[in-house]
Protein backbone atom coordinates (compact mmCIF):
# COMPACT_ATOMS: atom_id res chain seq x y z
CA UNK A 1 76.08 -20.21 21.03
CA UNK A 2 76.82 -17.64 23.02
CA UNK A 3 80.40 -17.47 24.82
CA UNK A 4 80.97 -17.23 28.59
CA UNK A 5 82.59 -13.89 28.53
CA UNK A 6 79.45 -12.97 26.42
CA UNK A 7 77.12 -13.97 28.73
CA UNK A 8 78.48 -12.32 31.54
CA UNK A 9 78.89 -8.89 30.21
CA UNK A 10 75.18 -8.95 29.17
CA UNK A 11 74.07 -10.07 32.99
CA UNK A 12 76.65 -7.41 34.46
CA UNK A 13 74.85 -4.64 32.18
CA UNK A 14 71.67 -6.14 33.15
CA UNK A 15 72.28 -6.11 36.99
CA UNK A 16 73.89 -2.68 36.35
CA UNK A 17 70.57 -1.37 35.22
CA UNK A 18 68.33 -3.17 38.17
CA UNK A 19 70.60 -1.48 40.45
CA UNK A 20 69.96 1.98 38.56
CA UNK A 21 66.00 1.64 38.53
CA UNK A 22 66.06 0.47 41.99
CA UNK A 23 68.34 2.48 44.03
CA UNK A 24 69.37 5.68 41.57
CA UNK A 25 66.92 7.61 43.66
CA UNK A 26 68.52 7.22 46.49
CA UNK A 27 71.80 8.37 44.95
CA UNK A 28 69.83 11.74 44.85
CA UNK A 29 68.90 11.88 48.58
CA UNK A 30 72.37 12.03 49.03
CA UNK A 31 72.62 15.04 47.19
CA UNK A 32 69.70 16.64 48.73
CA UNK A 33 70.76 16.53 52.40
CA UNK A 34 73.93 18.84 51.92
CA UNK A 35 72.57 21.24 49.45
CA UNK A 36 68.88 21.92 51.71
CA UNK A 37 71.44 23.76 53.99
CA UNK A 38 70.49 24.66 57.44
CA UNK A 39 67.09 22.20 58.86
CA UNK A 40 63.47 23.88 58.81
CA UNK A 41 61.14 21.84 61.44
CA UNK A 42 58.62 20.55 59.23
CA UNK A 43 54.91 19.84 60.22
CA UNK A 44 53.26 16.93 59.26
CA UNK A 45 49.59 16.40 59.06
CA UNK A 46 48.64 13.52 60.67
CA UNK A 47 45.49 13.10 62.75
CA UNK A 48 47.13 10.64 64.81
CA UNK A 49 49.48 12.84 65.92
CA UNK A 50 49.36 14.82 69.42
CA UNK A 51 46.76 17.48 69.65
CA UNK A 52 48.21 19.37 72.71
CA UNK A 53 51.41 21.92 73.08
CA UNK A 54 55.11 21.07 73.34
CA UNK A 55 56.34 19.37 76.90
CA UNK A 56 52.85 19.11 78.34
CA UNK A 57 52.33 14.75 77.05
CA UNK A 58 52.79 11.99 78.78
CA UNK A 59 55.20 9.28 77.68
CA UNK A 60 56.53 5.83 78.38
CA UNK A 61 59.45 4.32 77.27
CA UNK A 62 59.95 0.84 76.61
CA UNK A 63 63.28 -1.20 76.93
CA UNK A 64 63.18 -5.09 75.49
CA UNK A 65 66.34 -6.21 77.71
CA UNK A 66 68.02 -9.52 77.79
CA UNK A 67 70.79 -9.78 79.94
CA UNK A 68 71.67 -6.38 79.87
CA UNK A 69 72.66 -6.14 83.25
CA UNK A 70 76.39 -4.91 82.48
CA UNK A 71 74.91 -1.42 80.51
CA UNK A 72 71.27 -1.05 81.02
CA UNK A 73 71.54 1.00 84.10
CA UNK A 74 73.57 3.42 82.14
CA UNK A 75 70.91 4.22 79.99
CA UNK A 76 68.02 4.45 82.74
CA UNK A 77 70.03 7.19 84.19
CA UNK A 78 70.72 8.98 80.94
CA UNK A 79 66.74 8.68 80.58
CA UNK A 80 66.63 10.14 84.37
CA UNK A 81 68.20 13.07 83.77
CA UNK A 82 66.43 14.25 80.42
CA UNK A 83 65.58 17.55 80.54
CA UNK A 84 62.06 17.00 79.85
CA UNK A 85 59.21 18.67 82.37
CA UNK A 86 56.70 16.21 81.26
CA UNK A 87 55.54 13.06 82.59
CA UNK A 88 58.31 10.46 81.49
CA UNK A 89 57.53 6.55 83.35
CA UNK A 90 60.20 4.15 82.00
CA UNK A 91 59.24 0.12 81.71
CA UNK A 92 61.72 -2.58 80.92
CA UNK A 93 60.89 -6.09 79.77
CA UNK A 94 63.73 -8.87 80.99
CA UNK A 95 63.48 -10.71 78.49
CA UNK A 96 63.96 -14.26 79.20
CA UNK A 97 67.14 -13.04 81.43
CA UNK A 98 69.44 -15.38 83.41
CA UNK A 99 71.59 -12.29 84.91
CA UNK A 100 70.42 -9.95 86.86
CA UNK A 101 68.93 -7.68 84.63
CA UNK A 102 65.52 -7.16 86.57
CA UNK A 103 67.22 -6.20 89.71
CA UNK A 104 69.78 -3.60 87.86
CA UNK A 105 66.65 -1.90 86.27
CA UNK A 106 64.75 -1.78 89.41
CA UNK A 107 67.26 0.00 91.47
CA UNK A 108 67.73 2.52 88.78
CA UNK A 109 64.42 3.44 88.63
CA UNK A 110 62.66 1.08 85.76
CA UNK A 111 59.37 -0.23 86.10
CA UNK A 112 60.10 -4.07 85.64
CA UNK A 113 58.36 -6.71 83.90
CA UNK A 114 59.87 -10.36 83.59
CA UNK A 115 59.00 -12.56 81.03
CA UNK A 116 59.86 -16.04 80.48
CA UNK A 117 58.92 -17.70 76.96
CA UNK A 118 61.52 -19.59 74.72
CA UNK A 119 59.03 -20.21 71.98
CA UNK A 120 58.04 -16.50 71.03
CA UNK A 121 61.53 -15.23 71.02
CA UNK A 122 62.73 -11.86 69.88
CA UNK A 123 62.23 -7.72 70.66
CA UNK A 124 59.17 -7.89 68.88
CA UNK A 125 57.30 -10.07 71.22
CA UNK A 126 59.06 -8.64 73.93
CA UNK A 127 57.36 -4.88 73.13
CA UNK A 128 54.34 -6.37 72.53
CA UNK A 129 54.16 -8.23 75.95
CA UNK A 130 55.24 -4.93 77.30
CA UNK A 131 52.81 -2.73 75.93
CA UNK A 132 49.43 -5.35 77.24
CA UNK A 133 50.94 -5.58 80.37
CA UNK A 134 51.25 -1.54 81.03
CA UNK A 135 47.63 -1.16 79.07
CA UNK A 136 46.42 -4.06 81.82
CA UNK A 137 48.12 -2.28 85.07
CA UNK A 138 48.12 1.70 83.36
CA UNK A 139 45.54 1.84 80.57
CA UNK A 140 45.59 4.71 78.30
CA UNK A 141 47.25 6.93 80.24
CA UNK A 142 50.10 7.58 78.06
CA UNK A 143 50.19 10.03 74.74
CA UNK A 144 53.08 8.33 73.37
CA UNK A 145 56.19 5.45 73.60
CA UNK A 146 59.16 5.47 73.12
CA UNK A 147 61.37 2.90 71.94
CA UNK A 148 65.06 1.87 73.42
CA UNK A 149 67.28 -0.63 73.53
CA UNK A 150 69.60 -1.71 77.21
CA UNK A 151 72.69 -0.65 75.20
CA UNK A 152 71.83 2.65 74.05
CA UNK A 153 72.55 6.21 75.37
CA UNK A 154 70.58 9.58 74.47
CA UNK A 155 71.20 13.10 74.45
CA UNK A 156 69.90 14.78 77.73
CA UNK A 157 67.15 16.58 75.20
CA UNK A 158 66.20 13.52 73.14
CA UNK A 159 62.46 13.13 74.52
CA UNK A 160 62.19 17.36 74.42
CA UNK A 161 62.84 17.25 70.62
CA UNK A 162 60.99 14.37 69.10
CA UNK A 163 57.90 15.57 71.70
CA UNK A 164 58.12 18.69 69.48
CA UNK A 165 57.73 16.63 66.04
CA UNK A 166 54.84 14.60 68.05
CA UNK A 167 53.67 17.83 68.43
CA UNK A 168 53.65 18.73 65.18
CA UNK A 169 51.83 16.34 63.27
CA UNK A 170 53.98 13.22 62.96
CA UNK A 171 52.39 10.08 64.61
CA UNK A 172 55.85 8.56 64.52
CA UNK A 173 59.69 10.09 64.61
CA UNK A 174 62.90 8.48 64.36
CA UNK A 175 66.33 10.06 65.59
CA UNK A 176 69.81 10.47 64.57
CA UNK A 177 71.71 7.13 65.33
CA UNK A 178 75.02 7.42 66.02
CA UNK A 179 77.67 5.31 67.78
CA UNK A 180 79.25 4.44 71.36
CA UNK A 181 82.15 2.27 69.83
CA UNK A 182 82.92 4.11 66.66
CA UNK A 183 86.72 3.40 66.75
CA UNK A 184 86.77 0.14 68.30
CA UNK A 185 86.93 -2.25 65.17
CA UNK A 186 86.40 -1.89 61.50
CA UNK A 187 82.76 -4.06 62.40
CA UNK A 188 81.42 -1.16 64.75
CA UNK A 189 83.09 1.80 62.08
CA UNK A 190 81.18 -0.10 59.21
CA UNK A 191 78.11 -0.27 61.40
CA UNK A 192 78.12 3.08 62.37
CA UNK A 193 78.95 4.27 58.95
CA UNK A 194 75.70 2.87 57.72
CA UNK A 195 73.83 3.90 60.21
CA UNK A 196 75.31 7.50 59.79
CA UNK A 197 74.60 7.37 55.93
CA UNK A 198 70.71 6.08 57.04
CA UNK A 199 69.83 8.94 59.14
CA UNK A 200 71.74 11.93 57.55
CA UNK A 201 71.37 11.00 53.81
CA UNK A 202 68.18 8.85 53.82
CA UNK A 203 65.71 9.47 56.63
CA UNK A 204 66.90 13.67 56.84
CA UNK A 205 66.47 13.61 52.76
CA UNK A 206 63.05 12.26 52.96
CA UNK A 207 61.94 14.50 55.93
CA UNK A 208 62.78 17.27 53.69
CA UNK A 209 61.62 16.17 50.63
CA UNK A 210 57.90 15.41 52.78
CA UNK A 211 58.32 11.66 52.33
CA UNK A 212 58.55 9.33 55.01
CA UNK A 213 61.42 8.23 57.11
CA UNK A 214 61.96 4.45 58.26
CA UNK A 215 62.41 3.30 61.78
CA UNK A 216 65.63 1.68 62.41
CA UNK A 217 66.02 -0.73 65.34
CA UNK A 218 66.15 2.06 67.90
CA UNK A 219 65.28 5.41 69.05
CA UNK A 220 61.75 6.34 67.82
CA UNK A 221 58.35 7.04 69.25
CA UNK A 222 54.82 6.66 68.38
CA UNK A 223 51.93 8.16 69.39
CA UNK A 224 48.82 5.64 71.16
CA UNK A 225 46.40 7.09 68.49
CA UNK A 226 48.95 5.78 65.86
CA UNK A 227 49.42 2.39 67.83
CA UNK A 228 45.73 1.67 68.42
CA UNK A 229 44.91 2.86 64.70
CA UNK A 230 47.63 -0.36 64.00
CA UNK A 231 45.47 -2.42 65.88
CA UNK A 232 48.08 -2.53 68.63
CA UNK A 233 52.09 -4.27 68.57
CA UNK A 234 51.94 -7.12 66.42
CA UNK A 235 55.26 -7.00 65.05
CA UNK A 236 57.09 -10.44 65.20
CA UNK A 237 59.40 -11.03 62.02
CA UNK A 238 62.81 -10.68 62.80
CA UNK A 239 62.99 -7.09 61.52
CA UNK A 240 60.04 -6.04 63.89
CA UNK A 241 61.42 -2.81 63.35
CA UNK A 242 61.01 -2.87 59.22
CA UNK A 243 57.88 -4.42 59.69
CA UNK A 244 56.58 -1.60 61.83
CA UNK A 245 57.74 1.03 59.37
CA UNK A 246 55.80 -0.87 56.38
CA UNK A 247 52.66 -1.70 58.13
CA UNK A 248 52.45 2.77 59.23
CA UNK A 249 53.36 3.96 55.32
CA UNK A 250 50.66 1.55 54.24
CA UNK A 251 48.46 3.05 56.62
CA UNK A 252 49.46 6.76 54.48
CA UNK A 253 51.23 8.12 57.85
CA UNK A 254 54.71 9.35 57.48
CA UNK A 255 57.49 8.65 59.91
CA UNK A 256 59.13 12.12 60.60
CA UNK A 257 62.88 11.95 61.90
CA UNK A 258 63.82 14.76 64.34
CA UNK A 259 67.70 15.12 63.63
CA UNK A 260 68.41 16.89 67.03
CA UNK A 261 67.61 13.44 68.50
CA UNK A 262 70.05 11.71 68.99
CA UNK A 263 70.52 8.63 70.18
CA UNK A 264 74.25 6.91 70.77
CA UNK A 265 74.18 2.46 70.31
CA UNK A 266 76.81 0.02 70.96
CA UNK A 267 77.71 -2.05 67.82
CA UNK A 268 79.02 -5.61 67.56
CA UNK A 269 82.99 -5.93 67.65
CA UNK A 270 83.16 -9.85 66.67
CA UNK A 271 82.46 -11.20 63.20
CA UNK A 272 80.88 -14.07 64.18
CA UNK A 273 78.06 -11.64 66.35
CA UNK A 274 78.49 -9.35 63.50
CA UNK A 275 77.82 -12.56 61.01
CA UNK A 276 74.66 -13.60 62.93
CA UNK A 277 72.97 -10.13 63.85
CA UNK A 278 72.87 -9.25 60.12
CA UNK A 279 72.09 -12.85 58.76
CA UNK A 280 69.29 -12.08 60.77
CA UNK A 281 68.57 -8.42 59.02
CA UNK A 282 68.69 -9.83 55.55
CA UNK A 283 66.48 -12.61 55.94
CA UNK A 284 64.01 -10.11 57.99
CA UNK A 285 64.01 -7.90 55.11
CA UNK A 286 63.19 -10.95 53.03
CA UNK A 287 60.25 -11.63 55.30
CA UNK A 288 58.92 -8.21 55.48
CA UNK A 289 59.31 -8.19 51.42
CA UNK A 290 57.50 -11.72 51.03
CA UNK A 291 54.83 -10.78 53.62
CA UNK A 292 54.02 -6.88 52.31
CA UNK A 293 55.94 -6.56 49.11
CA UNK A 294 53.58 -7.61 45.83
CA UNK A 295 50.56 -7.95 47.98
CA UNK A 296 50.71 -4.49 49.65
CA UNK A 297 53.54 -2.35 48.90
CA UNK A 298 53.22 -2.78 45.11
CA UNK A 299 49.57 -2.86 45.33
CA UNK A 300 49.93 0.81 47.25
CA UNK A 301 52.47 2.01 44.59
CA UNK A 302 49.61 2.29 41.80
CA UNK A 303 47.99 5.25 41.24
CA UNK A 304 44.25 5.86 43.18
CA UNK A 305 43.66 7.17 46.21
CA UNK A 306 46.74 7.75 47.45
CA UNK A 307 48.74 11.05 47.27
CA UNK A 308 51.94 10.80 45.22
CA UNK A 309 54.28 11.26 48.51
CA UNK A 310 52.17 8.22 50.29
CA UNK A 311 52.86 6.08 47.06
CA UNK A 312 56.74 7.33 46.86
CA UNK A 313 56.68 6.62 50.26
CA UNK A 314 55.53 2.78 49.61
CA UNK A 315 57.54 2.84 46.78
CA UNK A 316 60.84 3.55 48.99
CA UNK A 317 59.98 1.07 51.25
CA UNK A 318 59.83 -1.61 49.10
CA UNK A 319 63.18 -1.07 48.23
CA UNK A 320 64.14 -0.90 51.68
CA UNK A 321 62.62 -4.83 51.73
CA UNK A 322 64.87 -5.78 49.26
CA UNK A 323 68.49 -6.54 49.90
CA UNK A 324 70.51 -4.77 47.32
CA UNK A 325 73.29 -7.12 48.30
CA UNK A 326 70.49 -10.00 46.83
CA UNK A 327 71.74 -8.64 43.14
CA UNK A 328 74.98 -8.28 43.94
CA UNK A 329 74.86 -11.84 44.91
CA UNK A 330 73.01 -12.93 41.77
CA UNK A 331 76.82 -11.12 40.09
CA UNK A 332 79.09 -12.77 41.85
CA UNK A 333 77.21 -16.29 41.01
CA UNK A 334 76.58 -15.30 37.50
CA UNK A 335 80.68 -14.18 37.22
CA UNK A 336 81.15 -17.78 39.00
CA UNK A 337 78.51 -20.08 36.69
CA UNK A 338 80.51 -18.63 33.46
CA UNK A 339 83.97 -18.98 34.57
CA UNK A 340 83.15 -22.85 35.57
CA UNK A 341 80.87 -22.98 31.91
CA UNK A 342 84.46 -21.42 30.34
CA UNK A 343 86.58 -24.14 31.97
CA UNK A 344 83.93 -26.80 30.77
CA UNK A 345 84.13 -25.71 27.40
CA UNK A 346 87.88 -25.04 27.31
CA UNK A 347 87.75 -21.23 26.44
CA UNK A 348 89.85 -20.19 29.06
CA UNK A 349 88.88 -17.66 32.05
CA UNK A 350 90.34 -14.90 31.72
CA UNK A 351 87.40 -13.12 30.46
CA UNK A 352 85.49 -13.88 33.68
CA UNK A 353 87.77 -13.40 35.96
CA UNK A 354 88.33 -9.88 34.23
CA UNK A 355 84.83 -9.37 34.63
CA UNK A 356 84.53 -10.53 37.81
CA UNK A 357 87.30 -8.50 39.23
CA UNK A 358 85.87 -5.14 37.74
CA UNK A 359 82.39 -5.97 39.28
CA UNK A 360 84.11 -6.16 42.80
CA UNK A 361 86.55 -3.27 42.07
CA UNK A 362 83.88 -1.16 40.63
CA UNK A 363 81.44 -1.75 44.16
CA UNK A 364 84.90 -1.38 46.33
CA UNK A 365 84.98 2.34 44.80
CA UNK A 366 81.65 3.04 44.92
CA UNK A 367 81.22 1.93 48.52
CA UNK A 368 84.54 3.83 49.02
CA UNK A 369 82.97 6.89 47.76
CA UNK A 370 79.86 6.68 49.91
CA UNK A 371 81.86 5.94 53.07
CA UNK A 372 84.20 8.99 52.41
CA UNK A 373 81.15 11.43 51.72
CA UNK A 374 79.84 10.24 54.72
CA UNK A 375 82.88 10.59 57.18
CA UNK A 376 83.37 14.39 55.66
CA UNK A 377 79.92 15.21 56.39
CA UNK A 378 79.74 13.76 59.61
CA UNK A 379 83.39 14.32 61.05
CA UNK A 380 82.53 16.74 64.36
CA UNK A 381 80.20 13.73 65.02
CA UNK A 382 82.23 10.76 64.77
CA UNK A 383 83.73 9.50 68.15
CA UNK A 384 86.91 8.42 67.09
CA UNK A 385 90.65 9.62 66.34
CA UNK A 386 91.53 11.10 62.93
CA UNK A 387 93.64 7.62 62.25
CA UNK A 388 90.47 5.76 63.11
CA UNK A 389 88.10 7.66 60.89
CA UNK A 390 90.65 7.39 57.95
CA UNK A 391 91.49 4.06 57.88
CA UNK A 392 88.20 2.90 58.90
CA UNK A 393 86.34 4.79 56.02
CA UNK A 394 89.31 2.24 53.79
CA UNK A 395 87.86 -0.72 55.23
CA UNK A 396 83.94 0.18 55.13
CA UNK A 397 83.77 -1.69 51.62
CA UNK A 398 84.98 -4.12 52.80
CA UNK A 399 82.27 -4.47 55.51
CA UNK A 400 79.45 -3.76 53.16
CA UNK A 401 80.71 -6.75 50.90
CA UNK A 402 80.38 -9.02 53.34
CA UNK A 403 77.08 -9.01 53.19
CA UNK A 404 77.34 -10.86 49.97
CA UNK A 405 77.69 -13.99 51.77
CA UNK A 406 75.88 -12.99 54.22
CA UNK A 407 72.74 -12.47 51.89
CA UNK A 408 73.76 -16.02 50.54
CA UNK A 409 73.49 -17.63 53.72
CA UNK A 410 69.94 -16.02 54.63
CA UNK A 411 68.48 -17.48 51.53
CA UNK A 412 69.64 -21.07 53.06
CA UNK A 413 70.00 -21.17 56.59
CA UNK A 414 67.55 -21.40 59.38
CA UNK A 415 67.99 -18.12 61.51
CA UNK A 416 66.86 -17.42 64.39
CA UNK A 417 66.70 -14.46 66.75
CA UNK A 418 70.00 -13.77 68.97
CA UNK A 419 71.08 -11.51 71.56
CA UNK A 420 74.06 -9.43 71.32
CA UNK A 421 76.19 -9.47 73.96
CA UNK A 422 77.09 -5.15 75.25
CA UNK A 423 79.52 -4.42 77.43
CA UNK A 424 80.41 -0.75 76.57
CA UNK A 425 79.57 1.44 79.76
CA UNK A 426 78.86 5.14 79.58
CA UNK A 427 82.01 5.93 81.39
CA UNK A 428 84.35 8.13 79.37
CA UNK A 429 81.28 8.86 76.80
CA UNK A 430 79.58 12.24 76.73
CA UNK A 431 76.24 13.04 75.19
């Protein structure tokens, strides 16, 4: 019979090589965004995209809000003043609000919708209420959307630059996310560190590369071809935004991202926010995986029809469906099951606990290594003090392994959708 120890080197070897086949390719998009060198805009080829010249469209923007009185009207200024010479009309959705949300957004300059439904909770039904109530009152009178969130601030030529990928040939773009609250916690450096890493060594390596780039929670825009080719916003799961992004690659579009976009987000400070905002990510990404994974994704990975960037692009999202942190979990129980089958059996632990301790060591150093690329690459960006960014790059590992039991958690819990409480005004921050 095989020993404890045994066993767990052969599941450690074998979770070793999942990870490889699974994410090694995205070990070279990291490599690809600092060796392309300077950006070249690239054109897509989309017929969905807009068939008229820069800075002459017509776009509205779309804000899900719930009581985001405190910061919203921060952000309908920054939209204000964009220096954009087309037709911009800005609509928020109070969301189920009990401050005074609605009247903050009115007096800055929002169209305002109120909605009150504590069954269909979350952004996605928000946007979708949204969007029938401006076809109902507007109809098709707008090229394109944009999507925001209350908390969020954007560089004065943010609509300018994605209009020009619209322009193009991309029926979608996505921006650079960066960060409000960089330095307040290691929560919002992890956060932004991730979200850094997403848009300058994922979504920028697959622009380049002519793949498709994935919409993360904020900042992007789609064109009303691409939207009514969707068969409209019907994007409900708790990663509406990962949903959206699966159901246009299956489609064969590709998401461009426009990194002179930028867009600036307020991230959680508390752990137990933190702890329920991303409980709420993993088990999304489990939905969107159970919901278009085999069925779809794979289906779309096979060769046919399909040119080999729309399958790659398929194939990338799939992996974007499923948690990596899943078989890092399935370690850390397998390193647990042998050290209690060791004690059982009276062959001492020291094996496992070996083992276990270089499986956590070994993703400390690798997460280490990813967060210090990262902070190097993207220093002039970062808003936060050289202490900050150094000590906050230490504890990014230990963010990321959080998610471990985090990941746990979302396999058993009920979750539900949440608001996140902002506070973080624009004064003091320049975009």
């Amino acid at each position: 019979m095989m020993s404890p120890t045994g066993f767990i080197c052969i599941a450690n070897a074998a979770i070793s090589v999942a990870f490889i086949l699974c994410y090694a390719y995205q070990l070279f998009y990291t490599v690809v965004s600092p060796l392309w060198g300077k950006d070249k805009r690239r054109t897509g080829a989309s017929s969905l995209a807009l068939l008229r010249q820069p800075g002459t469209a017509s776009y509205a923007v779309l804000i899900a809000a719930r009581n985001e009185a405190a910061v919203i009207g921060d952000l309908l200024d920054n939209l204000h003043n964009q220096c954009w010479q087309g037709a911009l009309t800005v609509f928020v959705c109070a969301d189920n609000c009990t401050d005074d949300t609605s009247a903050v957004a009115t007096r800055h300059g929002a169209k305002v919708y109120c909605r009150s439904d504590n069954q269909r909770v979350g952004k996605g039904y928000a946007l979708d209420f949204l969007l029938q109530r401006i076809q109902t009152d507007y109809g098709r009178v707008f090229d394109g959307y944009f999507v925001f969130d209350a908390d969020n601030l954007v560089a004065p030529d943010y609509i300018t630059e994605a209009d020009k990928m619209l322009c193009a040939g991309y029926a979608a773009v996505t921006g650079y996310r960066n960060t409000k609250n960089y330095g307040d916690n290691w929560i919002s450096a992890g956060y932004a560190l991730w979200f850094l890493r997403e848009s300058e060594f994922l979504n920028r390596s697959r622009w380049l590369l002519g793949s498709s780039a994935a919409v993360s929670g904020t900042g992007f825009a789609f064109t009303n071809a691409l939207l009514q080719r969707l068969g409209g916003w019907h994007y409900y799961l708790l990663t509406e935004d990962l949903q959206f992004t699966a159901d246009t690659v299956l489609t064969g579009e590709k998401i461009g991202y426009c990194p002179t976009a930028a867009v600036y987000d307020e991230q959680p400070i508390s752990f137990s926010q933190s702890w329920r905002q991303r409980l709420r990510w993993v088990r999304g990404s489990l939905q969107v995986c159970r919901q278009y994974g085999g069925r779809l994704l794979w289906k779309a990975i096979q060769p046919g029809k399909r040119s080999f960037s729309a399958r790659w692009g398929c194939f990338d999202m799939l992996m974007a469906t499923m948690p990596a942190f899943l078989l890092s979990l399935t370690g850390v129980v397998c390193n647990f099951c042998a050290a209690g089958a060791a004690l059982i059996t009276g062959q001492g632990v020291e094996g496992t606990v070996i083992s276990l301790a270089q499986l956590l060591g070994n993703s400390y150093l690798f997460m280490l290594a990813l967060g210090v690329y990262t902070v190097l690459s993207q220093w002039q960006r970062i808003r936060a003090s050289v202490t900050q960014k150094l000590w906050y790059t230490l504890t990014f590992p230990l963010f990321m392994m959080t998610y471990i039991p985090i990941a746990a958690a979302a396999l058993f819990c009920r979750v539900q959708w949440k608001p996140i409480a902002h506070t973080r005004t624009a004064s003091g921050i320049s975009v």
